[in-house]
C-alpha atoms as a PDB file:
ATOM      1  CA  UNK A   1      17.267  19.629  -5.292  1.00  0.00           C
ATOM      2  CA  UNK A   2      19.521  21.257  -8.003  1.00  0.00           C
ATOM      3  CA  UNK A   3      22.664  19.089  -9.673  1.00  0.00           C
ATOM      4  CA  UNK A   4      26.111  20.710 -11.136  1.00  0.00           C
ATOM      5  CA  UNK A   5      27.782  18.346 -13.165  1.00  0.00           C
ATOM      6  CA  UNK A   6      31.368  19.633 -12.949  1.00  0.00           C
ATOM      7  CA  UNK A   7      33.205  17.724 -16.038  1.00  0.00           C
ATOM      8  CA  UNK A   8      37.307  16.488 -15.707  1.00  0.00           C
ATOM      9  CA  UNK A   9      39.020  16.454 -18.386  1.00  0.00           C
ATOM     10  CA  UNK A  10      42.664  14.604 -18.841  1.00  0.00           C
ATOM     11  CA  UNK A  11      45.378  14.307 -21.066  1.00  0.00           C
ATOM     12  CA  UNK A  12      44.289  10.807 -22.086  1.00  0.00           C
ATOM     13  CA  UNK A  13      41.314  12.080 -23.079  1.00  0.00           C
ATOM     14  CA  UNK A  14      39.366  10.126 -20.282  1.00  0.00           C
ATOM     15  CA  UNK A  15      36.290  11.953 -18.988  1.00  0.00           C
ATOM     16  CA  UNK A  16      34.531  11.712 -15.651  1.00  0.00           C
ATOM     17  CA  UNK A  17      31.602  13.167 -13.583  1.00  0.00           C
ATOM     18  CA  UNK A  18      31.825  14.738 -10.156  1.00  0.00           C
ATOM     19  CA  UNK A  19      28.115  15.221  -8.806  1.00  0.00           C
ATOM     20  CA  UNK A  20      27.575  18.050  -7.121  1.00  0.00           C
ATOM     21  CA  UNK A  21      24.027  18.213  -5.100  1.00  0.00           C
ATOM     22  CA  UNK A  22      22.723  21.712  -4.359  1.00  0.00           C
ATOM     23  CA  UNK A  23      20.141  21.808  -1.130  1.00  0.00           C
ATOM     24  CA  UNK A  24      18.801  25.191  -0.546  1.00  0.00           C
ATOM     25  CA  UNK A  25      18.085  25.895   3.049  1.00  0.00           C
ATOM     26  CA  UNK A  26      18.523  29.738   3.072  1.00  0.00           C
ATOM     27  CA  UNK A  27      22.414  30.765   3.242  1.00  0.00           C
ATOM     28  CA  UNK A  28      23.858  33.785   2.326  1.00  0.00           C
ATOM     29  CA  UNK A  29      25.884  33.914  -0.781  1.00  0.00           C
ATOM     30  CA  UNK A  30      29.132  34.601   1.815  1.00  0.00           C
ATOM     31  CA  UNK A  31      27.961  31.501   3.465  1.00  0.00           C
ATOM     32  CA  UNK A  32      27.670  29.714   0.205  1.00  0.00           C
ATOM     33  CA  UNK A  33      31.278  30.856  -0.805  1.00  0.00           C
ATOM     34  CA  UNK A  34      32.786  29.600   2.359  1.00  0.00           C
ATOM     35  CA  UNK A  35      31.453  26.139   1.620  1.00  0.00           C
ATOM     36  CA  UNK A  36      32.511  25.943  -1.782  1.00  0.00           C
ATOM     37  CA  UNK A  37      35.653  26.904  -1.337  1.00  0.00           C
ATOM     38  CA  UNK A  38      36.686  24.188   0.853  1.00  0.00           C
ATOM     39  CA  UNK A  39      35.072  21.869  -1.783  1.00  0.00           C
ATOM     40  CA  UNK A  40      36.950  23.288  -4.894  1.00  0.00           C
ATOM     41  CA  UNK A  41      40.478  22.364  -2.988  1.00  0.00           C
ATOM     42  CA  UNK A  42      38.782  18.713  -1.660  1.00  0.00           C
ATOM     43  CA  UNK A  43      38.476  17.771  -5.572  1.00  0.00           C
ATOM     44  CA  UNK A  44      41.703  18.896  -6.573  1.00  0.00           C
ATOM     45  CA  UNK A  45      43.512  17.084  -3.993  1.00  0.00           C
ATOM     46  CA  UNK A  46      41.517  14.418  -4.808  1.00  0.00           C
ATOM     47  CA  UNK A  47      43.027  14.608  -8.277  1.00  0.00           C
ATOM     48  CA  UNK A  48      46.809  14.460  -6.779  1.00  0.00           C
ATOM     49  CA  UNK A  49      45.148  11.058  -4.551  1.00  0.00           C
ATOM     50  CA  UNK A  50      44.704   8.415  -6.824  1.00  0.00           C
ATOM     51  CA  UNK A  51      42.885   7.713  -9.584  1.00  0.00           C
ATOM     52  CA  UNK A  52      40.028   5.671  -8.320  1.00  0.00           C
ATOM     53  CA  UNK A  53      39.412   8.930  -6.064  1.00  0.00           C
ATOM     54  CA  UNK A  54      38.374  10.232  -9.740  1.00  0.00           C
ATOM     55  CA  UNK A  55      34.751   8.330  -9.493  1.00  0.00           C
ATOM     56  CA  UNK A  56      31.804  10.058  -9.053  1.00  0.00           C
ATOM     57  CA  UNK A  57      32.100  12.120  -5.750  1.00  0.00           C
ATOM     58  CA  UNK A  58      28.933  13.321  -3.598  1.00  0.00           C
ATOM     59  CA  UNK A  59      29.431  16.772  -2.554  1.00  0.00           C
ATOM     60  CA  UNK A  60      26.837  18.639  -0.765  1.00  0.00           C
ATOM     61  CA  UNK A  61      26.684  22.614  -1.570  1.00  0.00           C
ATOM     62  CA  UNK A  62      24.061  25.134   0.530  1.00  0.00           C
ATOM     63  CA  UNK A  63      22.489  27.618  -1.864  1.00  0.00           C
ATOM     64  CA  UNK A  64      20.693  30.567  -1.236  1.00  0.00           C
ATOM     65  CA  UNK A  65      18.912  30.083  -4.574  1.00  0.00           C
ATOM     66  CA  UNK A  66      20.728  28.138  -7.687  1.00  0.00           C
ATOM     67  CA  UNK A  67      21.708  31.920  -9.543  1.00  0.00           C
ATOM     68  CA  UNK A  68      23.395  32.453  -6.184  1.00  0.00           C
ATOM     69  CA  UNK A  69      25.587  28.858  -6.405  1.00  0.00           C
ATOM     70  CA  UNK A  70      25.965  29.776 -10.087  1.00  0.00           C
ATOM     71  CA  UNK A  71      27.522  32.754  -9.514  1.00  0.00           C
ATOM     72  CA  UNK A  72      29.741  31.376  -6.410  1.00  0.00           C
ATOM     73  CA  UNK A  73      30.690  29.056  -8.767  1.00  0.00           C
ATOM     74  CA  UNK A  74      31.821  31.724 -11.811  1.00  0.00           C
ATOM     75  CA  UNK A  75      34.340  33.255  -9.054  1.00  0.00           C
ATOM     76  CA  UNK A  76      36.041  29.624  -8.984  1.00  0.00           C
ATOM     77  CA  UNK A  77      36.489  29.776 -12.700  1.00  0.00           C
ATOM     78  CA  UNK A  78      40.227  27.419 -12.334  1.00  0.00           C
ATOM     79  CA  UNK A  79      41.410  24.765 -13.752  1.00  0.00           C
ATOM     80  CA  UNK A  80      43.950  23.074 -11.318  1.00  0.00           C
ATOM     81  CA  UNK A  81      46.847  21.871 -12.646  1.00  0.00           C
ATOM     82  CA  UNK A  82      47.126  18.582 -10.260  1.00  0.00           C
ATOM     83  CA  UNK A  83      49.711  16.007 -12.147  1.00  0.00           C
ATOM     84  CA  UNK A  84      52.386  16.105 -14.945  1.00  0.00           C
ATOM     85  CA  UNK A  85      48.901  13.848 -16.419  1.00  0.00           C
ATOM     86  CA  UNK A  86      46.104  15.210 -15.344  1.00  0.00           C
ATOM     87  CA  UNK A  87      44.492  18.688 -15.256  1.00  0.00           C
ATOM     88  CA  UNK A  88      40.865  19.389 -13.985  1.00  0.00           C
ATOM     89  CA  UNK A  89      39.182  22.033 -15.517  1.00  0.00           C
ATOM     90  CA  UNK A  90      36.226  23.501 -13.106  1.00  0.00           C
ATOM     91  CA  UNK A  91      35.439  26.241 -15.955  1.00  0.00           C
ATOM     92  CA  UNK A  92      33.785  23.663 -17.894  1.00  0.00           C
ATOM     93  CA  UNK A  93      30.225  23.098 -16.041  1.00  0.00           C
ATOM     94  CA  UNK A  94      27.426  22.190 -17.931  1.00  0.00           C
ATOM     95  CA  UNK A  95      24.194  23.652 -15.339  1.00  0.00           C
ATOM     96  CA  UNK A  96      20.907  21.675 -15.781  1.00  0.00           C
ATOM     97  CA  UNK A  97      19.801  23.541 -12.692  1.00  0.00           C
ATOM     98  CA  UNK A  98      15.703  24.404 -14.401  1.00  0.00           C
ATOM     99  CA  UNK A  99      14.985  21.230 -15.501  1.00  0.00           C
ATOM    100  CA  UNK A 100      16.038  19.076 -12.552  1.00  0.00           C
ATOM    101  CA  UNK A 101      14.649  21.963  -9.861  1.00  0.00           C
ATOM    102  CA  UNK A 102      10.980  21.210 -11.589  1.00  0.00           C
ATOM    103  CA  UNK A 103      10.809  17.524 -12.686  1.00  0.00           C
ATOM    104  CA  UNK A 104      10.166  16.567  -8.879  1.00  0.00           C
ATOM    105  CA  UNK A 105       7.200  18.955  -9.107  1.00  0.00           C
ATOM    106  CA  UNK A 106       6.152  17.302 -12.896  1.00  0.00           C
ATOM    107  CA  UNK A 107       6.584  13.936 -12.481  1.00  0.00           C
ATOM    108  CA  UNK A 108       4.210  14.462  -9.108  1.00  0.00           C
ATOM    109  CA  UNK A 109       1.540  16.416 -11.271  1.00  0.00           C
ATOM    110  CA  UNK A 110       1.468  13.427 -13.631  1.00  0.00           C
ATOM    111  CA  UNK A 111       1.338  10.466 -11.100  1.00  0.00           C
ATOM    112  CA  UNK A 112      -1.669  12.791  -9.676  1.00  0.00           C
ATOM    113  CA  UNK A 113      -3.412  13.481 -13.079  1.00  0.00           C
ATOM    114  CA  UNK A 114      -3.105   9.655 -13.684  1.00  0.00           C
ATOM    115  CA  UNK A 115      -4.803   8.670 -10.425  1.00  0.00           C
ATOM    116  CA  UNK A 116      -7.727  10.840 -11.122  1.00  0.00           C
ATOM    117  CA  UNK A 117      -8.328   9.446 -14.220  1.00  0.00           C
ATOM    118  CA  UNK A 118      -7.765   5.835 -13.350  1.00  0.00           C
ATOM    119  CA  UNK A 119     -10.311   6.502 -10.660  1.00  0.00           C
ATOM    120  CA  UNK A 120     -12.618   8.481 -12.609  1.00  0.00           C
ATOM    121  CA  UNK A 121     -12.984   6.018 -15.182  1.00  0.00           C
ATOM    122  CA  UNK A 122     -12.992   2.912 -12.413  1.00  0.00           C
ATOM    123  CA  UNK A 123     -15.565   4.967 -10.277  1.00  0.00           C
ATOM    124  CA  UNK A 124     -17.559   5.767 -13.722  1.00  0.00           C
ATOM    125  CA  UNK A 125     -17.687   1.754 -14.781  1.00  0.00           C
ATOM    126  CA  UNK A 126     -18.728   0.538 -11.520  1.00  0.00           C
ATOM    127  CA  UNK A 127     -21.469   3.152 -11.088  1.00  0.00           C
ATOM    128  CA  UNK A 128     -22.938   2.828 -14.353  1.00  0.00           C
ATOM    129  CA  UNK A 129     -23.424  -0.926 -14.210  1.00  0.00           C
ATOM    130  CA  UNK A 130     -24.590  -0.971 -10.272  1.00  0.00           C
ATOM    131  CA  UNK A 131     -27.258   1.593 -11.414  1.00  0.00           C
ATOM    132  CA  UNK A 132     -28.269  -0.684 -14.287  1.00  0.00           C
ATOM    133  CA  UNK A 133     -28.364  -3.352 -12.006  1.00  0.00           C
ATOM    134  CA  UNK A 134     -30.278  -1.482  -8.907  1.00  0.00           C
ATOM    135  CA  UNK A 135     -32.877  -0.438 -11.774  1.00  0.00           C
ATOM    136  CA  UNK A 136     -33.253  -4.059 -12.780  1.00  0.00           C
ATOM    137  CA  UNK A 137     -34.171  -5.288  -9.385  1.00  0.00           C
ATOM    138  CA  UNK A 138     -36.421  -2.239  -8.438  1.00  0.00           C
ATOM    139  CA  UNK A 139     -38.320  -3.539 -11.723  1.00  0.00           C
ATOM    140  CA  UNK A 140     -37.941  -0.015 -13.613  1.00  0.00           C
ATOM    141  CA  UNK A 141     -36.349  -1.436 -16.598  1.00  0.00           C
ATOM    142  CA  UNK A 142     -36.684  -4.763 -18.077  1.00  0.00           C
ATOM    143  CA  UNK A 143     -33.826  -6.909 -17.881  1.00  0.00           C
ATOM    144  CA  UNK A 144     -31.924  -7.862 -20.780  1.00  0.00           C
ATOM    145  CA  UNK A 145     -33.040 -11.193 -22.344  1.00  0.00           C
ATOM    146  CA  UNK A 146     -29.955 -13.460 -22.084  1.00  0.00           C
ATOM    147  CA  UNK A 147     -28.315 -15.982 -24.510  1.00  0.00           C
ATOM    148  CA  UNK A 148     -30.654 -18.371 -25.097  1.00  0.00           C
ATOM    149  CA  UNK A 149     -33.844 -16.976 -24.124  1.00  0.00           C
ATOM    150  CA  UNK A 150     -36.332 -15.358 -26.084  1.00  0.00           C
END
């Protein structure tokens, strides 16, 4: 999963985020173009709506790979001029495409890293005291004298 986070920016000064979600699932870029498209017009007259159709919108864009959205997106390089108020500027996109592609992948490497340790040391604990325990009973090594005894 890659995320665009397509900033608006207003006269008053007011900023908000439109989410964009980026599946990949093997279209061609011409493919890709003809979705976004369609997308690019949806905010804008979103814009001329209302404002509470400014909150944070789910849109779901099909990428052959994220260069291939990224460049899609460069050809819609607009800002739409929507109200006397309010202007939307899709030039300004701030791509954290890297980072969120791999963190799935790293935070599943860590969980993974810290249940083989966990169990390591849990298998390692247990083992080492049944052992001392199975040698006390076979009579191979002299138990321990406890508290009290001599």
């Amino acid at each position: 999963m890659a995320f665009l986070y397509i900033s608006e920016l207003s006269t008053d000064e007011l900023s908000r985020n439109l989410l964009f979600t980026s599946k990949q699932i093997g279209r061609s870029e011409t493919a890709l173009r003809s979705v976004l498209s369609p997308r690019v017009e949806h905010i804008a007259s979103h814009c001329k709506a209302t404002e509470t159709a400014l909150q944070r919108q789910h849109f779901l864009l099909e990428s052959t790979s994220p260069m291939t959205l990224l460049r899609t997106l460069n050809r819609h390089n607009t800002t739409f001029i929507t109200d006397a108020r309010r202007a939307v500027n899709v030039a300004h996109i701030r791509i954290d495409l890297h980072h969120r592609c791999n963190i799935g992948a790293q935070v599943a490497r860590r969980a993974a890293q810290n249940r083989g340790r966990r169990s390591k040391s849990a298998a390692h604990i247990k083992v080492g005291a049944t052992t001392v325990e199975r040698e006390e009973r076979l009579g191979r090594r002299e138990a321990a004298p406890r508290e009290g005894e001599k």
